[in-house]
Protein backbone atom coordinates (compact mmCIF):
# COMPACT_ATOMS: atom_id res chain seq x y z
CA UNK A 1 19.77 19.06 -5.64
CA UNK A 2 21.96 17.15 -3.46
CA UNK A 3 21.82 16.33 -0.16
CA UNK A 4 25.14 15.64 1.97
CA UNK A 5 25.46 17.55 4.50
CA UNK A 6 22.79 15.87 6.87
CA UNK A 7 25.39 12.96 6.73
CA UNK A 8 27.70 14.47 8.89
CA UNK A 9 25.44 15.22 11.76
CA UNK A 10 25.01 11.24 11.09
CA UNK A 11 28.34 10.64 11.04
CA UNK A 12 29.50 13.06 13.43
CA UNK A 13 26.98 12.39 16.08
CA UNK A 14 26.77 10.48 19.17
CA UNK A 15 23.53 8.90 17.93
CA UNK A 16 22.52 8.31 14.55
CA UNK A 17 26.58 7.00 13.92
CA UNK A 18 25.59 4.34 16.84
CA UNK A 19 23.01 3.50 14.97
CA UNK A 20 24.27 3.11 11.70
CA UNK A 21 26.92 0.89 12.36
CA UNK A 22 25.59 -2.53 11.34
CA UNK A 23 23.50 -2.92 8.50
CA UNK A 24 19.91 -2.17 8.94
CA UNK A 25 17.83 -5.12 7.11
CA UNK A 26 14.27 -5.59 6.34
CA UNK A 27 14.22 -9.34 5.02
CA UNK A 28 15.95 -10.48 8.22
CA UNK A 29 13.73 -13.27 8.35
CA UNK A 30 14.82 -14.67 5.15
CA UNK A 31 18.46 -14.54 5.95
CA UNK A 32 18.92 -14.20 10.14
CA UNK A 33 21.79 -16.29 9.73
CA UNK A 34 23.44 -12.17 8.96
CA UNK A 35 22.50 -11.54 12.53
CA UNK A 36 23.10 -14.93 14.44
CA UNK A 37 25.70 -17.48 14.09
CA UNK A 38 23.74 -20.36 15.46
CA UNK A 39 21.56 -20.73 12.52
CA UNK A 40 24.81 -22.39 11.08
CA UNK A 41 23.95 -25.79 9.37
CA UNK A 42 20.11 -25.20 10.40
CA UNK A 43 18.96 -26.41 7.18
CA UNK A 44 19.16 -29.90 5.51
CA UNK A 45 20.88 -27.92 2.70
CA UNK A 46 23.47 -25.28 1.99
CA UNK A 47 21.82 -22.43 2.23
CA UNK A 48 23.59 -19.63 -0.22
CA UNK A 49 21.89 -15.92 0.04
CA UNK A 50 23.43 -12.87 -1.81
CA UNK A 51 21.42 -9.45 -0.46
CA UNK A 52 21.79 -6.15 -1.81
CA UNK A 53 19.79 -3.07 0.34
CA UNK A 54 20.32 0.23 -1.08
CA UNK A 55 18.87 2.77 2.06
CA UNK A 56 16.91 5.89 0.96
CA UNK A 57 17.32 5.93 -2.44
CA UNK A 58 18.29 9.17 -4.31
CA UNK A 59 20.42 10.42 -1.25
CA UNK A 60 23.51 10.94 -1.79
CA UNK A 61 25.79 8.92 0.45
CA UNK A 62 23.05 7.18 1.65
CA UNK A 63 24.09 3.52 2.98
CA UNK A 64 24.06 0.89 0.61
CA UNK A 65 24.40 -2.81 1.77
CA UNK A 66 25.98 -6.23 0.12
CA UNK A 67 26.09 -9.58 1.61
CA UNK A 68 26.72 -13.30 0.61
CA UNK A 69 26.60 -16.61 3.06
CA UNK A 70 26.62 -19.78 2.87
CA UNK A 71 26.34 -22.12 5.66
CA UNK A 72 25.36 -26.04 6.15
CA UNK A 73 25.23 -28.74 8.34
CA UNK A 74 27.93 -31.59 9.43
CA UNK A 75 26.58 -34.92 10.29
CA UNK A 76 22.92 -34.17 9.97
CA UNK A 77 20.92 -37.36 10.19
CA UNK A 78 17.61 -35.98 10.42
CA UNK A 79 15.66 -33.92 8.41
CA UNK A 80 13.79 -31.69 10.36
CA UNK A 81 12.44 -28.71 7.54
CA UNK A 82 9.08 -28.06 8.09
CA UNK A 83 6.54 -28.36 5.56
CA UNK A 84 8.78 -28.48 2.74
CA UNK A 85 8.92 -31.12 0.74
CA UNK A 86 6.52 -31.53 -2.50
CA UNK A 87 5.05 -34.21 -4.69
CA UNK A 88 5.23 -35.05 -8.08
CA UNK A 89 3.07 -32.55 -8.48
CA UNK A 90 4.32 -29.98 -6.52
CA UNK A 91 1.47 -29.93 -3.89
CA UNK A 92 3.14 -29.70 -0.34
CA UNK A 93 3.56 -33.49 0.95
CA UNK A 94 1.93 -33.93 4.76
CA UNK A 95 4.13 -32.69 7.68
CA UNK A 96 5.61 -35.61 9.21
CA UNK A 97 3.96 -36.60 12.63
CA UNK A 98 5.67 -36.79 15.90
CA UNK A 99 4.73 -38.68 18.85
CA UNK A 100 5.79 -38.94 22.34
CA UNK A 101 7.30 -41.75 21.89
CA UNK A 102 9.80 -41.32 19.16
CA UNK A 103 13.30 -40.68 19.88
CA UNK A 104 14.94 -37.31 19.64
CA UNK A 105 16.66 -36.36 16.49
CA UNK A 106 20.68 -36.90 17.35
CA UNK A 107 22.97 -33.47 17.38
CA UNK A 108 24.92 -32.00 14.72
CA UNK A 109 27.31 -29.58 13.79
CA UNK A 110 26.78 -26.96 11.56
CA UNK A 111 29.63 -24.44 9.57
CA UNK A 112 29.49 -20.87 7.77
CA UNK A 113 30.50 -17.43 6.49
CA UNK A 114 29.80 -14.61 5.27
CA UNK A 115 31.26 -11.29 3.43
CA UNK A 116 29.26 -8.10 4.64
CA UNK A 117 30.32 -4.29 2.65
CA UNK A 118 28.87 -1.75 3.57
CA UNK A 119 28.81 1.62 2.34
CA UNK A 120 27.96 4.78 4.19
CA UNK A 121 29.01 8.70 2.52
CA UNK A 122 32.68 8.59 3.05
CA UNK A 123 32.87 5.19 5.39
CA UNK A 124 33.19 1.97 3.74
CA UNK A 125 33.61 -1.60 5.69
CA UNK A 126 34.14 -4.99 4.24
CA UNK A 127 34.30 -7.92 7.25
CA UNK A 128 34.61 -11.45 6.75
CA UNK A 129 33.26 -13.90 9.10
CA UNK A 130 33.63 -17.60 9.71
CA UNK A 131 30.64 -19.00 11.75
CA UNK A 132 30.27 -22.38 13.83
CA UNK A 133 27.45 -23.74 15.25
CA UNK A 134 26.33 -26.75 17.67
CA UNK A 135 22.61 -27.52 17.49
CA UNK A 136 21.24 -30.15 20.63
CA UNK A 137 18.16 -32.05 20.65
CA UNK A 138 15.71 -31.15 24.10
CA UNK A 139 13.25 -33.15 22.71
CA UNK A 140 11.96 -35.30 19.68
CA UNK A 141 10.90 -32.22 18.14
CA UNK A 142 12.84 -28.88 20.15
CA UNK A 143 16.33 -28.46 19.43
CA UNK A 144 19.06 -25.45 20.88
CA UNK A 145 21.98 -24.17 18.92
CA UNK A 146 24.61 -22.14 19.97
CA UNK A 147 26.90 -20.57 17.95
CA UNK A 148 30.14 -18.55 17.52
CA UNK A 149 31.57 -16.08 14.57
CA UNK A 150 34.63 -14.81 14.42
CA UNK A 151 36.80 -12.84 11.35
CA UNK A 152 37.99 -9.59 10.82
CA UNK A 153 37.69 -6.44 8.64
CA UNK A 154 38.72 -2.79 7.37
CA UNK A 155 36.86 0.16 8.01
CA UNK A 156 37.97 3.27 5.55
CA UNK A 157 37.03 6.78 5.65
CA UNK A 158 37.83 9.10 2.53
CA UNK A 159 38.55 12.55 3.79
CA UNK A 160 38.00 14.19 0.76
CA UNK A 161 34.53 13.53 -0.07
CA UNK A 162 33.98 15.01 3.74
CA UNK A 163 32.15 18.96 3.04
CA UNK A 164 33.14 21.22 5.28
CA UNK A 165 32.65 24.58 6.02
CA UNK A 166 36.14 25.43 6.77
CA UNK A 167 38.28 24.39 3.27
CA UNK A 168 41.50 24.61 4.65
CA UNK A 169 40.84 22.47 7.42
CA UNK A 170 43.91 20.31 8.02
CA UNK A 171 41.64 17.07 8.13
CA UNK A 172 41.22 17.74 4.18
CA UNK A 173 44.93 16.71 4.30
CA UNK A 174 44.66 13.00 5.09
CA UNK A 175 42.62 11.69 2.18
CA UNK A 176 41.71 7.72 2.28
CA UNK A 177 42.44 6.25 5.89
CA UNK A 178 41.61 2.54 6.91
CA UNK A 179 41.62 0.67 10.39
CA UNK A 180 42.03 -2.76 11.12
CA UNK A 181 38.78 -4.03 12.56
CA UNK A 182 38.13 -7.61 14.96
CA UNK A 183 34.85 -8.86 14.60
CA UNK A 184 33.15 -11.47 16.75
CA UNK A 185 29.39 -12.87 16.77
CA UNK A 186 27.83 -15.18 19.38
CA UNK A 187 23.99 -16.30 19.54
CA UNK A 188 21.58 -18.52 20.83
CA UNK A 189 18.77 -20.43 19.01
CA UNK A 190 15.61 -22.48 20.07
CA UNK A 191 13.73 -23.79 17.59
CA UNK A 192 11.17 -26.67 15.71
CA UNK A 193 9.15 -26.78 12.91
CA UNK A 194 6.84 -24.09 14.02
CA UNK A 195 8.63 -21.59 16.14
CA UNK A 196 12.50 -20.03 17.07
CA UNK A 197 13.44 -17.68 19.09
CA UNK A 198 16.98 -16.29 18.88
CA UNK A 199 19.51 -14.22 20.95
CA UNK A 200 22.67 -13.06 19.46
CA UNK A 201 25.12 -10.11 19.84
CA UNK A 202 27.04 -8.84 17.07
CA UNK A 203 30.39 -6.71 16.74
CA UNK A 204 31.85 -7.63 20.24
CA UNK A 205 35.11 -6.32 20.48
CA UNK A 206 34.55 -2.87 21.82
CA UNK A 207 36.96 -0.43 20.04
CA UNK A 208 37.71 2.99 19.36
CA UNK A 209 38.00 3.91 15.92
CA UNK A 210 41.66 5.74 15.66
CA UNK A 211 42.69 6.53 11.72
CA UNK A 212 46.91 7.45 11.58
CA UNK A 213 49.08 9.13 8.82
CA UNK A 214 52.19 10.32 9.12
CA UNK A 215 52.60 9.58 12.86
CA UNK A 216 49.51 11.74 13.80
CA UNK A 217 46.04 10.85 14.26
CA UNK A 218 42.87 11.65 13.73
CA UNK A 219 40.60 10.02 16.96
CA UNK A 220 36.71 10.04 17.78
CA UNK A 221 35.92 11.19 14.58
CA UNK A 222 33.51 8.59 13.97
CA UNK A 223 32.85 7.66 17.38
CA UNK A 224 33.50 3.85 19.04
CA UNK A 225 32.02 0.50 17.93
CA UNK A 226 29.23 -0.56 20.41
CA UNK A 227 28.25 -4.10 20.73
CA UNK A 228 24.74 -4.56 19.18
CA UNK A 229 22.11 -6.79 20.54
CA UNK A 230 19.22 -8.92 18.73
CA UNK A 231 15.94 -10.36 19.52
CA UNK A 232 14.30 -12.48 17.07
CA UNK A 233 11.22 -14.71 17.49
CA UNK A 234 8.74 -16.06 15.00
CA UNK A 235 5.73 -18.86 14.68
CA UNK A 236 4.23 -20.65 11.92
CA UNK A 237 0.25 -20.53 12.12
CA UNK A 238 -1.23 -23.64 9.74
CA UNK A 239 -4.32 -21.98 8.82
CA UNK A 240 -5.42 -24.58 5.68
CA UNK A 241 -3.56 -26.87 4.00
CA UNK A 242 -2.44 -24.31 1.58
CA UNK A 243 -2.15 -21.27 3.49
CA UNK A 244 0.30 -20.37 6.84
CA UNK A 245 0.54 -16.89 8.50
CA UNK A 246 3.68 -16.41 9.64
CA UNK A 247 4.62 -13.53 12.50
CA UNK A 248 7.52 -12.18 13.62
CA UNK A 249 9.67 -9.95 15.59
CA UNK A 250 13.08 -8.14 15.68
CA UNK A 251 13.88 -5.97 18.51
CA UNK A 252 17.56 -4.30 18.53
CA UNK A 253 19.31 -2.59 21.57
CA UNK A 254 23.06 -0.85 20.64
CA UNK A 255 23.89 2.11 23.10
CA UNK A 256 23.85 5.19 23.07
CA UNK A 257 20.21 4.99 21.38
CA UNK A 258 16.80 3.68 22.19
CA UNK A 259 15.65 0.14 22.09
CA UNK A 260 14.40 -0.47 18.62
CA UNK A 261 11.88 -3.10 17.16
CA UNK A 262 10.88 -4.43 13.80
CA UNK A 263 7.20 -5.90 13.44
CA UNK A 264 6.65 -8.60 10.62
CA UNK A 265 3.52 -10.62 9.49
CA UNK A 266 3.53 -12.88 6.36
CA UNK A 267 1.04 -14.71 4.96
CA UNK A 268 2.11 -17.53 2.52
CA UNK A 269 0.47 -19.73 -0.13
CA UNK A 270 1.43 -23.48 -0.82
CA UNK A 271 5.11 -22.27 0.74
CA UNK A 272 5.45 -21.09 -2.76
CA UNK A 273 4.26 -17.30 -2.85
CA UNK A 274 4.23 -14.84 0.23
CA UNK A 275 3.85 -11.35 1.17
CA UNK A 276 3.49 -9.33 3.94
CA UNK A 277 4.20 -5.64 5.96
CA UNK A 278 6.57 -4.68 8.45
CA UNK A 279 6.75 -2.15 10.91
CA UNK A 280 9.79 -0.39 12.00
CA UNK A 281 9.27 1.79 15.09
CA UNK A 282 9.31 5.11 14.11
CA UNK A 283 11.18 4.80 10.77
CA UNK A 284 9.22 3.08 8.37
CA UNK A 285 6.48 0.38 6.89
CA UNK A 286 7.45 -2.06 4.63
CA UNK A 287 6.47 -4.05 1.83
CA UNK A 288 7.41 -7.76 1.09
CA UNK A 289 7.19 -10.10 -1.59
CA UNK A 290 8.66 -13.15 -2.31
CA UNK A 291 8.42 -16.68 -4.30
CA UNK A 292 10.20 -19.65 -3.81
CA UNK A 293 10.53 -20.65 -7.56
CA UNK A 294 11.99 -24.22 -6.75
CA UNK A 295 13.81 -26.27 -4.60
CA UNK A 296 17.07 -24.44 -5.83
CA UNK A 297 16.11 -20.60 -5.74
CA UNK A 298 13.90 -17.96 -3.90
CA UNK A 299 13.53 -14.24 -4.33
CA UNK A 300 12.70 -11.65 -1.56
CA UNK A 301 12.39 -8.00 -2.19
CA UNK A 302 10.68 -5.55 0.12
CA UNK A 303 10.53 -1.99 -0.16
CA UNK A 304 10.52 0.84 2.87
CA UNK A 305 8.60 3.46 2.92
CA UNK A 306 10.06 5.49 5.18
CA UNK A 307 8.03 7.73 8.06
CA UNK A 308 10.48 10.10 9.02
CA UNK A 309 11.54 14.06 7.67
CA UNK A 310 13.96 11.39 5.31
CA UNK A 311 11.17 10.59 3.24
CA UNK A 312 11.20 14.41 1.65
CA UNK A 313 14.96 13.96 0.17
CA UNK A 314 14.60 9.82 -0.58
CA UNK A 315 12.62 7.73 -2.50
CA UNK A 316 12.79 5.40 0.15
CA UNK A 317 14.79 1.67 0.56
CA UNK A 318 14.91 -1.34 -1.72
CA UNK A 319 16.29 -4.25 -0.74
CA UNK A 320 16.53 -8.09 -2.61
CA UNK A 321 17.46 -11.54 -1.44
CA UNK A 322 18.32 -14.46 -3.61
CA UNK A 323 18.82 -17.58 -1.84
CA UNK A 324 20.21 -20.81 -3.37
CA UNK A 325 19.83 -24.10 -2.02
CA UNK A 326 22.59 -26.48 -2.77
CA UNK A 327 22.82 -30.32 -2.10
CA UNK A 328 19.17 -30.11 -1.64
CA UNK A 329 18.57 -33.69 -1.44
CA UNK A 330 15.08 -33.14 0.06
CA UNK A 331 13.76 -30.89 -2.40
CA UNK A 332 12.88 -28.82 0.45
CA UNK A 333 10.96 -25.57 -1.05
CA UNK A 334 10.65 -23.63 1.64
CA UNK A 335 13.53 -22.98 4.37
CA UNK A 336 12.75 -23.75 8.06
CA UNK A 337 12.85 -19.68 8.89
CA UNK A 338 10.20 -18.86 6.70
């Protein structure tokens, strides 16, 4: 049996649509760089990700989710990864000490972007972004980025996979539709080699969605892009030599709908294997696993299973990241964001 027509009250409302309209991601700590443009160039490397995230699985015109970045740094002189770099044999090398004394790291610049699509029943986006990125020293061992994205993208909306009860509706009549869609990014990041905590708002250009054929139009039918808010924070706990637990918190604000917050604690091996759970207020608990196989590639996956009436119609959400590292001089193994 198939289930559509719950997707309309999603679309169609004032709250669920809100929600909906930026990708919903459980590995955001693998690849924040999706939700803030200061992470540009944060890395001694390019750092390449390609995500897929396919949302309750076995709904029908349930959201589905594709990404790929790549950002990197300009002028980097320092290299400021922690606990990254390995040995001949492959044991994690000593983090590098820092005293009072020594000098803060100099500046740098850092460059990106990004293709998001997105895929929700009838709606599909695709937005490219280009991202820039200034990171400042505050102390031998604290630096603050802030960043900017800007690019643009088309929103379309196929009419004729809408069900409705009335056939002979005249919105049948319109068939595919697309809108010309400004996007803009900005964020804040403080960070070191144990901690961050980042501020970034995404989708700034307020704007009613307003599809046209033939000289009419078709308005409000799938509401108005909101601005959408993050909060992300997250420390590194040494707890041996080989082992680091590694918290972590999302929290998301976009009106009309509640405050929302995601929950995350990993626990990681050697900064080779890790795995943890995440909590999703009132949605769903999720499963983690990753390995960073070299100083080239890493795979996340994590799977949701989800808490609410959803969970009787879906098999619930899979999502993978596979993140390249390119020009890794460093042989870093394990990105600074965990």
């Amino acid at each position: 049996m198939k289930h559509y027509y719950w997707l309309l009250l999603l679309f169609l409302g004032n709250g669920l649509a809100q929600a909906q309209q930026r990708a919903q991601y459980s590995q955001y700590m693998l690849n924040a760089y999706v939700l803030n443009p200061a992470l540009s160039g944060l890395e001694d490397f390019i750092d390449a990700k390609i995500g897929y995230r396919n949302q309750w699985a076995g709904l029908e015109g349930a959201p589905k989710t594709f990404y790929a970045t790549a950002h990197g740094a300009l002028d980097k002189a320092d290299r400021t990864s922690s606990l990254s770099v390995r040995g001949p044999n492959g044991r994690p090398l000593p983090r590098t000490k820092v005293f009072p004394s020594q000098p803060a790291a100099p500046g740098h610049h850092g460059v990106g972007g990004m293709l998001l699509y997105d895929e929700m029943g009838p709606i599909t986006r695709t937005t490219l972004q280009a991202t820039y990125a200034r990171h400042i020293p505050l102390t031998n061992r604290i630096k603050l980025a802030a960043g900017l994205g800007l690019g643009a993208g088309q929103q379309t909306i196929d009419f004729d996979r809408l069900h409705l009860l009335d056939p002979s509706d005249p919105i049948l009549q319109y068939g595919k539709q697309s809108v010309f869609i400004p996007d803009a990014s900005a964020g804040l990041l403080l960070y070191s080699s144990d901690f961050y905590v980042g501020l970034s708002a995404n989708q700034l250009f307020f704007k009613k969605l307003n599809y046209r054929t033939q000289g009419q139009s078709v308005q409000d039918w799938f509401g108005t892009l909101y601005q959408h808010y993050f909060l992300t924070a997250g420390y590194r706990f040494e707890l041996t030599e080989e082992w680091a637990f590694l918290p972590s918190v999302l929290v998301k604000s976009v009106r009309p709908v509640p405050v929302s917050y995601d929950i995350n604690a990993k626990i990681s091996y050697q900064d080779r294997i890790w795995a943890g759970l995440s909590y999703r207020h009132k949605d769903a608990i999720v499963g983690l696993l990753g390995i960073n196989i070299n100083y080239r590639l890493n795979l996340g996956y994590s799977y949701d299973f989800t808490m609410s009436n959803l969970r009787n119609v879906s098999r619930g959400t899979h999502e993978i990241v596979i993140g390249l590292m390119l020009n890794n001089r460093q042989r870093i193994i394990c990105p600074r964001l965990f």
